[in-house]
Protein backbone atom coordinates (compact mmCIF):
# COMPACT_ATOMS: atom_id res chain seq x y z
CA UNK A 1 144.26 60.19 9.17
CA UNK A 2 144.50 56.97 7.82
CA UNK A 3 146.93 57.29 5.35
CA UNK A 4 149.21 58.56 8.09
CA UNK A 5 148.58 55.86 9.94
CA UNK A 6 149.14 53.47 6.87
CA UNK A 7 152.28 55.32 6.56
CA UNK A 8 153.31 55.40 10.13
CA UNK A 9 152.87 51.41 9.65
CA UNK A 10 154.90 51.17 6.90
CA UNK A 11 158.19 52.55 8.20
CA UNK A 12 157.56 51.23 11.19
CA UNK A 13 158.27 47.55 9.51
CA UNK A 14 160.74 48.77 7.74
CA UNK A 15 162.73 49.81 11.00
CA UNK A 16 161.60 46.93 12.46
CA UNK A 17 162.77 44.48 9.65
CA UNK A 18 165.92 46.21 9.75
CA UNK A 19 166.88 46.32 12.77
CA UNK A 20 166.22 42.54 12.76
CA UNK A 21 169.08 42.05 10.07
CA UNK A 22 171.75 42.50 11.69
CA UNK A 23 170.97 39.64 13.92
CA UNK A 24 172.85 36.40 14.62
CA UNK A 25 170.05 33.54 12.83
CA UNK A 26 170.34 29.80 12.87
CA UNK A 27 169.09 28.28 9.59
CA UNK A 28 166.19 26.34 9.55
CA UNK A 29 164.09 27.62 12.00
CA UNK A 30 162.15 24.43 12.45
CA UNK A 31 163.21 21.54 11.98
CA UNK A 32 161.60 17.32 12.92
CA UNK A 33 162.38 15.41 15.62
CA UNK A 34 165.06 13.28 15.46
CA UNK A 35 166.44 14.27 12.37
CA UNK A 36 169.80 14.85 11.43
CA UNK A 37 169.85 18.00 10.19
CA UNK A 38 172.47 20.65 8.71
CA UNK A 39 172.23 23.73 10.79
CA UNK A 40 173.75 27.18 9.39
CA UNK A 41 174.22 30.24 11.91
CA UNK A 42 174.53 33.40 9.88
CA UNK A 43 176.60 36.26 10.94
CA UNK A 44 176.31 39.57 9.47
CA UNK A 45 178.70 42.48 10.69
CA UNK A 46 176.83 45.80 11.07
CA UNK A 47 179.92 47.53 12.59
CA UNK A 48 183.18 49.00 10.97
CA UNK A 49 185.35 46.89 13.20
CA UNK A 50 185.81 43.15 11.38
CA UNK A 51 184.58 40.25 13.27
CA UNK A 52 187.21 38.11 14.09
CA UNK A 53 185.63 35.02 16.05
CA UNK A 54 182.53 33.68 16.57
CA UNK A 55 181.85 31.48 19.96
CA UNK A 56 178.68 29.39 19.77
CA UNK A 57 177.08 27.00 22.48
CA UNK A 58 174.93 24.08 21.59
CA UNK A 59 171.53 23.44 23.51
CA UNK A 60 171.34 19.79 25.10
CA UNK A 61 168.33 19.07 23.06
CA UNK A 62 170.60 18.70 20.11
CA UNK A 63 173.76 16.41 19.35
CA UNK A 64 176.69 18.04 17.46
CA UNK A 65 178.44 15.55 15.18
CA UNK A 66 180.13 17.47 12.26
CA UNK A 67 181.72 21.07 11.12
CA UNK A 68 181.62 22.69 7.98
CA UNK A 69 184.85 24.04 6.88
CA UNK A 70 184.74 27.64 6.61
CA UNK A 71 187.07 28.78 4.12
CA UNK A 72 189.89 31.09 6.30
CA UNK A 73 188.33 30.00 9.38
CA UNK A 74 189.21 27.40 11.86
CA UNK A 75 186.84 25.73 14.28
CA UNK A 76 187.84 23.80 17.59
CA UNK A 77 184.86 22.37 19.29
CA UNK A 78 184.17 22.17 23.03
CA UNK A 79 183.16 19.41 24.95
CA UNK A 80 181.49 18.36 28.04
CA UNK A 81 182.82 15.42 30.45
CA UNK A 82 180.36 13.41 28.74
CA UNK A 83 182.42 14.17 25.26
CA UNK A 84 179.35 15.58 23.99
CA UNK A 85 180.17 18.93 21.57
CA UNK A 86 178.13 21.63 23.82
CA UNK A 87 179.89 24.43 21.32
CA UNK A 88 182.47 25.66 18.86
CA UNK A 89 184.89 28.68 18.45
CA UNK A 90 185.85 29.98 15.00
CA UNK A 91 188.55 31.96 14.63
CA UNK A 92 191.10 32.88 11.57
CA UNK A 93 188.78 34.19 9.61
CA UNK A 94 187.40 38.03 9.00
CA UNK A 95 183.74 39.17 8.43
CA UNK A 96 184.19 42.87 7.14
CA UNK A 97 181.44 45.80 7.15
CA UNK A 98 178.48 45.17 5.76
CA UNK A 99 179.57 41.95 5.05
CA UNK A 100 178.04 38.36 6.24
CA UNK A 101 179.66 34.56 6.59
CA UNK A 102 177.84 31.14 7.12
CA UNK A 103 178.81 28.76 9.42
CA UNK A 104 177.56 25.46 8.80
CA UNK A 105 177.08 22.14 11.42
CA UNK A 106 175.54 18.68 11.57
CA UNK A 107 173.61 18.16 14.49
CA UNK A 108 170.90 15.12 15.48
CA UNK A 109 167.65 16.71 16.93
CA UNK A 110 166.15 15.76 20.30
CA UNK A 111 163.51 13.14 19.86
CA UNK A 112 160.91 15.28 21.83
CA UNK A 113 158.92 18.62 20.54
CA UNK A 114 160.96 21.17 21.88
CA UNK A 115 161.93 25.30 21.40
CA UNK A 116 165.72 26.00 21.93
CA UNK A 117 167.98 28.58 21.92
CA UNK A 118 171.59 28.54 20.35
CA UNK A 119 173.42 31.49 21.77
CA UNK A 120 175.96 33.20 19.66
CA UNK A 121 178.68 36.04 20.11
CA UNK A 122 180.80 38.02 17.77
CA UNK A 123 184.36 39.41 18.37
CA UNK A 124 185.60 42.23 16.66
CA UNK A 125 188.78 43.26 15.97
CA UNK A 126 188.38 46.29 17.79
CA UNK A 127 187.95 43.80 21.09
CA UNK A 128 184.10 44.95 21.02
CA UNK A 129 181.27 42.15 21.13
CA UNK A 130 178.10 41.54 19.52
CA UNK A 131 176.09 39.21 21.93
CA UNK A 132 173.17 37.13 20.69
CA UNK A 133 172.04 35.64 23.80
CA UNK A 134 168.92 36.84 25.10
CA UNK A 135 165.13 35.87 25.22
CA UNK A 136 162.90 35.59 22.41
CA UNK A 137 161.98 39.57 23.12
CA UNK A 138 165.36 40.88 23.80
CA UNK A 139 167.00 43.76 22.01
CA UNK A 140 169.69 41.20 21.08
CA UNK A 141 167.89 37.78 20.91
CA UNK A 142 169.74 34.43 20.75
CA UNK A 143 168.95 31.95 17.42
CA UNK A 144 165.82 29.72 18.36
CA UNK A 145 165.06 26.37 16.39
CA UNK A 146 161.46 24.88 16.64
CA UNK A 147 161.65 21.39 16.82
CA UNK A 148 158.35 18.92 15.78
């Protein structure tokens, strides 16, 4: 009985931990307060359909200075009245099957302890949408960053 439920375990993680992959993530996961710190929001595509454009918003507890260039991508960045950067399009570019691209940002951190969420979505060609922008516990979870 207990190597079936050893078993049982087992694959259970490994569903789990897959499942998980194909997530939208935000590189690092915790950061300081106050730094300035290079974020990096990974996007893996899990369909057949390319992704074709990324949308991301920015959380107020973090100031958006500065874009990577993505090679074959272009970014234009949206802003607030305040001409604060509260996100970014990227478009151009092509994330095939089973394939992943990195899309990298320099952003100061609030100066408080705080847990935020960056949500993310991907457009595929096909016109369908992969939408990382729910809670912590959601079958499609947007990024979180842990700031300390």
């Amino acid at each position: 009985m207990r190597q079936r439920i050893t078993v049982f375990a087992g694959l259970l993680s490994l569903f789990v931990a897959q499942s998980a992959l194909g997530h939208a993530t935000i590189w690092p996961k915790e950061s300081m307060v106050s730094a300035f710190e290079k974020y990096t929001i990974r996007i893996p595509n899990e369909k057949e359909s390319p992704t074709v454009r990324i949308e991301a918003e920015f959380p107020p507890e973090v100031t958006v200075y500065f874009f990577k260039v993505a090679p074959g991508w272009t970014v234009e960045h949206h802003k607030n009245a305040d001409d604060r950067i509260i996100g970014a399009t990227w478009n151009g570019g092509s994330i095939g099957s089973s394939q992943f691209a990195e899309f990298s940002l320099m952003a100061l951190n609030s100066p408080e302890v705080v847990t935020f969420a960056r949500k993310v979505v991907q457009i595929h060609l096909d016109g369908s949408r992969s939408e990382w922008v729910g809670d912590r516990d959601a079958e499609n979870p947007a990024p979180i960053t842990m700031v300390k």
